[in-house]
N, C-alpha and C. Protein backbone atom coordinates (compact mmCIF):
# COMPACT_ATOMS: atom_id res chain seq x y z
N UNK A 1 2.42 -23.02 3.40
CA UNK A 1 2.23 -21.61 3.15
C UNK A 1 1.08 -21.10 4.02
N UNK A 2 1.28 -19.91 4.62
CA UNK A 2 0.27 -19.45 5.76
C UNK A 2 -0.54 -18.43 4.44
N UNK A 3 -2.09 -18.73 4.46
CA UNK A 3 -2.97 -17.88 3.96
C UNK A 3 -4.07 -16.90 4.91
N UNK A 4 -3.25 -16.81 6.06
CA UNK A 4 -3.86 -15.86 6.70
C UNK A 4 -3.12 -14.39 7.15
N UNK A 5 -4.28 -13.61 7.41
CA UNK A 5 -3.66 -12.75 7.01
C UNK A 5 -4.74 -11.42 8.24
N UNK A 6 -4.25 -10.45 8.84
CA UNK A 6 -4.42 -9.67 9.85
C UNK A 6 -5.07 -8.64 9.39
N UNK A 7 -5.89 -8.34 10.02
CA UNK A 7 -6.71 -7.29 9.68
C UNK A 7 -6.87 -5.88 10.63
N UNK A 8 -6.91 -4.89 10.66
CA UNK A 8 -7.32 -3.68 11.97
C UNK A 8 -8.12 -2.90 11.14
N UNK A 9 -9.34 -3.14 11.77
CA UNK A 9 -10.60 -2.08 11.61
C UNK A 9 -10.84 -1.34 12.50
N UNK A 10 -11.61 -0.22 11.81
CA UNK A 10 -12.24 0.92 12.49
C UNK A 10 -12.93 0.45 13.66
N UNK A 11 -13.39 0.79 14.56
CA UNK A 11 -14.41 1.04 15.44
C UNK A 11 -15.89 1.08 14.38
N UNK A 12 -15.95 2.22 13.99
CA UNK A 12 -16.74 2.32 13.14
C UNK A 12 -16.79 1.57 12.42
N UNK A 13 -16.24 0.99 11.40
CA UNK A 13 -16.01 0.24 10.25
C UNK A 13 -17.34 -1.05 10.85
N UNK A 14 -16.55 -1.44 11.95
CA UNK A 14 -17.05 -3.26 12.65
C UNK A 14 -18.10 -2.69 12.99
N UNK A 15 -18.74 -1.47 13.55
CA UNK A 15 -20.14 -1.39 13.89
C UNK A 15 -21.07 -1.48 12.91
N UNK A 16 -20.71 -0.74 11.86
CA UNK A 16 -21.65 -0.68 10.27
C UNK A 16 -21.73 -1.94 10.01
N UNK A 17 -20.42 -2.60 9.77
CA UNK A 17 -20.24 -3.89 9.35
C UNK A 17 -21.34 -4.96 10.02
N UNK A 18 -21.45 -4.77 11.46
CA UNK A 18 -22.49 -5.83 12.30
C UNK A 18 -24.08 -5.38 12.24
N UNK A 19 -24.22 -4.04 12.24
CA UNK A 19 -25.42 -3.44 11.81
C UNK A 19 -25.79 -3.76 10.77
N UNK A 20 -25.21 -3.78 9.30
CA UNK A 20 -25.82 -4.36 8.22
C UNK A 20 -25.71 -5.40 8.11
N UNK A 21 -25.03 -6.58 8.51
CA UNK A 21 -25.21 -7.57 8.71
C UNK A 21 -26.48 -8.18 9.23
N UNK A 22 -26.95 -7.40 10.75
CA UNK A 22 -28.16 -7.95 10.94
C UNK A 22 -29.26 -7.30 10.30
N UNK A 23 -29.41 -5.99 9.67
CA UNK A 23 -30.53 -5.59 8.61
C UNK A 23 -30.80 -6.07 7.57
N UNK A 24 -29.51 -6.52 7.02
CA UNK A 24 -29.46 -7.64 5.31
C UNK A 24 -29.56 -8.87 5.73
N UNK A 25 -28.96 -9.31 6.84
CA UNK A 25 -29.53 -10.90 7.08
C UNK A 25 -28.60 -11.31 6.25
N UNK A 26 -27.39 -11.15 6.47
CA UNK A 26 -26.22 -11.72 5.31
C UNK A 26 -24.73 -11.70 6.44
N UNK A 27 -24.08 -13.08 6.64
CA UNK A 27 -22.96 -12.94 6.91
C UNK A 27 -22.05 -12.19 6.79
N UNK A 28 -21.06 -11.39 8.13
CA UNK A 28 -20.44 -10.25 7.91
C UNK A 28 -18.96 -11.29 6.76
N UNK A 29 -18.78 -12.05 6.62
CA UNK A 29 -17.77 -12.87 6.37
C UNK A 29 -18.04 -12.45 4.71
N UNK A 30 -19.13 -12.84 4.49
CA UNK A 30 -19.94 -12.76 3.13
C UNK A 30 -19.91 -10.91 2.05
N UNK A 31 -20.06 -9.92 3.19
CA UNK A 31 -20.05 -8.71 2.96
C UNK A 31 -18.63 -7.73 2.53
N UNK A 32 -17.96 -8.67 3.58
CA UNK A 32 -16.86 -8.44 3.48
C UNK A 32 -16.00 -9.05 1.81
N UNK A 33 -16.07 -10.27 1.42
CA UNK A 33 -15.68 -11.02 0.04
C UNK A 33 -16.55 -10.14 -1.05
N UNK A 34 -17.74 -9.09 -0.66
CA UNK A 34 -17.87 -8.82 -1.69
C UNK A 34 -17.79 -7.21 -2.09
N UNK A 35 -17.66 -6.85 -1.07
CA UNK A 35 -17.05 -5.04 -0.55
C UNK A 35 -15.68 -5.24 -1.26
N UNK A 36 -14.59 -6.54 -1.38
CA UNK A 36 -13.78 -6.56 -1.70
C UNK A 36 -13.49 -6.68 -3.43
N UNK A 37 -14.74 -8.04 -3.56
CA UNK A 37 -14.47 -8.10 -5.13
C UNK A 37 -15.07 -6.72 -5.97
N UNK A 38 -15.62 -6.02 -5.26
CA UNK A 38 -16.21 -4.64 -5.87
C UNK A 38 -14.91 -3.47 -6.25
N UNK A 39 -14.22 -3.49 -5.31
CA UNK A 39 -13.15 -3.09 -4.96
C UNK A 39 -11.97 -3.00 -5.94
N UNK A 40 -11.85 -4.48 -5.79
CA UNK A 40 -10.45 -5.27 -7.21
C UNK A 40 -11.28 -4.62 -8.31
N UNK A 41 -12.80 -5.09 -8.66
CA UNK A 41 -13.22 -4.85 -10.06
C UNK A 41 -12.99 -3.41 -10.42
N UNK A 42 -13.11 -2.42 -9.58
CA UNK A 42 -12.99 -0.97 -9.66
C UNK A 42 -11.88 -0.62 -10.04
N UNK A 43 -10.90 -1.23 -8.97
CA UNK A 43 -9.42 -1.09 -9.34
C UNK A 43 -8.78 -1.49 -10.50
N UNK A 44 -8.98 -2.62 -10.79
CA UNK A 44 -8.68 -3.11 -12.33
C UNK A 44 -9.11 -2.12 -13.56
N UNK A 45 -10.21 -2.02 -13.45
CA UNK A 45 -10.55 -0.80 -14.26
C UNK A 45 -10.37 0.22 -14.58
N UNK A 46 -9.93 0.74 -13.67
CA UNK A 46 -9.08 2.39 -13.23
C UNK A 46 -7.79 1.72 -14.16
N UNK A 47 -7.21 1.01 -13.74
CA UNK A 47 -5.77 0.11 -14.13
C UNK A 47 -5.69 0.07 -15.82
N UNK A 48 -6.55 -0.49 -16.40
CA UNK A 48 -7.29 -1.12 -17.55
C UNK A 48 -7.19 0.83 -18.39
N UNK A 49 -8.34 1.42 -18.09
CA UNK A 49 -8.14 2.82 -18.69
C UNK A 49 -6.99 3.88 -18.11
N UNK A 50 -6.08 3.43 -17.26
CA UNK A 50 -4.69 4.08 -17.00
C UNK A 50 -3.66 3.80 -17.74
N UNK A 51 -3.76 2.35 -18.41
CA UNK A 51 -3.25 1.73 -19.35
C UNK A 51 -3.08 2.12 -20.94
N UNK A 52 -4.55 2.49 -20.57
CA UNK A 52 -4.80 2.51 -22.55
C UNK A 52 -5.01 4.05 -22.52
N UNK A 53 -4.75 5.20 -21.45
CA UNK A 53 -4.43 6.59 -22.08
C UNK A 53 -3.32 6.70 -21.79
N UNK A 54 -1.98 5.95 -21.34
CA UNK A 54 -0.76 5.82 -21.60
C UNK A 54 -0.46 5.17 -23.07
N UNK A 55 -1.05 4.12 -23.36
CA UNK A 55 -0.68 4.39 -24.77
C UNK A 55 -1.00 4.99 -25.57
N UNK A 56 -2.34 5.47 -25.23
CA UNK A 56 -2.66 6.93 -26.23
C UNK A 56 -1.72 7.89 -26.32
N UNK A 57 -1.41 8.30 -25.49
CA UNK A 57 -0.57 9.47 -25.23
C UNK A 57 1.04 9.01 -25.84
N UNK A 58 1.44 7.71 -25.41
CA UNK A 58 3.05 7.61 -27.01
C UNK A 58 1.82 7.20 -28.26
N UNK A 59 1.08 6.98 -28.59
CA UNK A 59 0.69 7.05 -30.16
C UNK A 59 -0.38 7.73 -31.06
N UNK A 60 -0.27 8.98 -30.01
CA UNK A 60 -1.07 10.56 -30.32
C UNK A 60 -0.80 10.82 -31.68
N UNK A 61 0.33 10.73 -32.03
CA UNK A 61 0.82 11.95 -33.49
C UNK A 61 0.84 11.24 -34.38
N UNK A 62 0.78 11.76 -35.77
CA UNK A 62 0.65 10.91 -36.86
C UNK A 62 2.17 11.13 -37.34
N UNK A 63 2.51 10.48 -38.62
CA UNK A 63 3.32 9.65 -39.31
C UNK A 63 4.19 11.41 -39.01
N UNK A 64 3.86 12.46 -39.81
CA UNK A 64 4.67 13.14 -40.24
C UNK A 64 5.12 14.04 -38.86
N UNK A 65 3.91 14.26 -37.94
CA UNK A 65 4.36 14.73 -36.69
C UNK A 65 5.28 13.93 -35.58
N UNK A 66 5.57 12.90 -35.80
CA UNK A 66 6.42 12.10 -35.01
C UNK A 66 8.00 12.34 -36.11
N UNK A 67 8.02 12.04 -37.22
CA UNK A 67 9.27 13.02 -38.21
C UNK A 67 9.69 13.90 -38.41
N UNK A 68 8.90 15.24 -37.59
CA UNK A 68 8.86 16.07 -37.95
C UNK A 68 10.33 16.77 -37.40
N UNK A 69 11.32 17.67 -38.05
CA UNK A 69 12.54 18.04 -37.81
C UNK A 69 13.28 16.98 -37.57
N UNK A 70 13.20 15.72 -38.00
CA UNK A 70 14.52 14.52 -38.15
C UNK A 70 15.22 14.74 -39.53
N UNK A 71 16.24 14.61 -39.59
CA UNK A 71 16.86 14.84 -40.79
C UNK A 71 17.38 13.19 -40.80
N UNK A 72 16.81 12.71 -41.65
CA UNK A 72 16.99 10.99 -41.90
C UNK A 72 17.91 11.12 -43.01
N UNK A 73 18.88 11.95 -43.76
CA UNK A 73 19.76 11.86 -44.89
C UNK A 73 20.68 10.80 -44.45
C-alpha cells in the first residue's frame, strides 16, 4: 500500500512555512503534523456539535407536540 501522498502549495504558503521554521527553530516537517492535528481537532468538533444540533432539532417537541393532530383511534 503506497502512503504517500502529493502535495501543491502556495508560493506563499512555503515561504511563511520556511520563515517560521527558521524563527521557531522547529522543523517545517514538524509544523506542518501539527497545523494539521489542529485542523482534524477543529474539524471534529464542528462535526461533534453539527451532530448533536441535528439531533436536537428531531427531538425539539415534547410528547403532546409531536401528537399533536394524529388521530390514533
Amino acid at each position: 500500500m503506497n502512503n504517500t501522498l502529493q502535495f501543491e502549495l502556495k508560493q506563499d504558503t512555503v515561504d511563511n512555512l520556511q520563515a517560521f521554521s527558521q524563527i521557531l527553530k522547529k522543523d517545517p516537517n514538524r509544523m506542518l503534523e501539527e497545523a494539521l492535528e489542529q485542523y482534524f481537532q477543529s474539524e471534529q468538533q464542528k462535526l461533534i456539535e453539527k451532530n448533536q444540533d441535528d439531533e436536537n432539532a428531531m427531538t425539539n417537541l415534547d410528547y403532546d407536540e409531536f401528537w399533536d393532530g394524529m388521530d390514533l383511534d
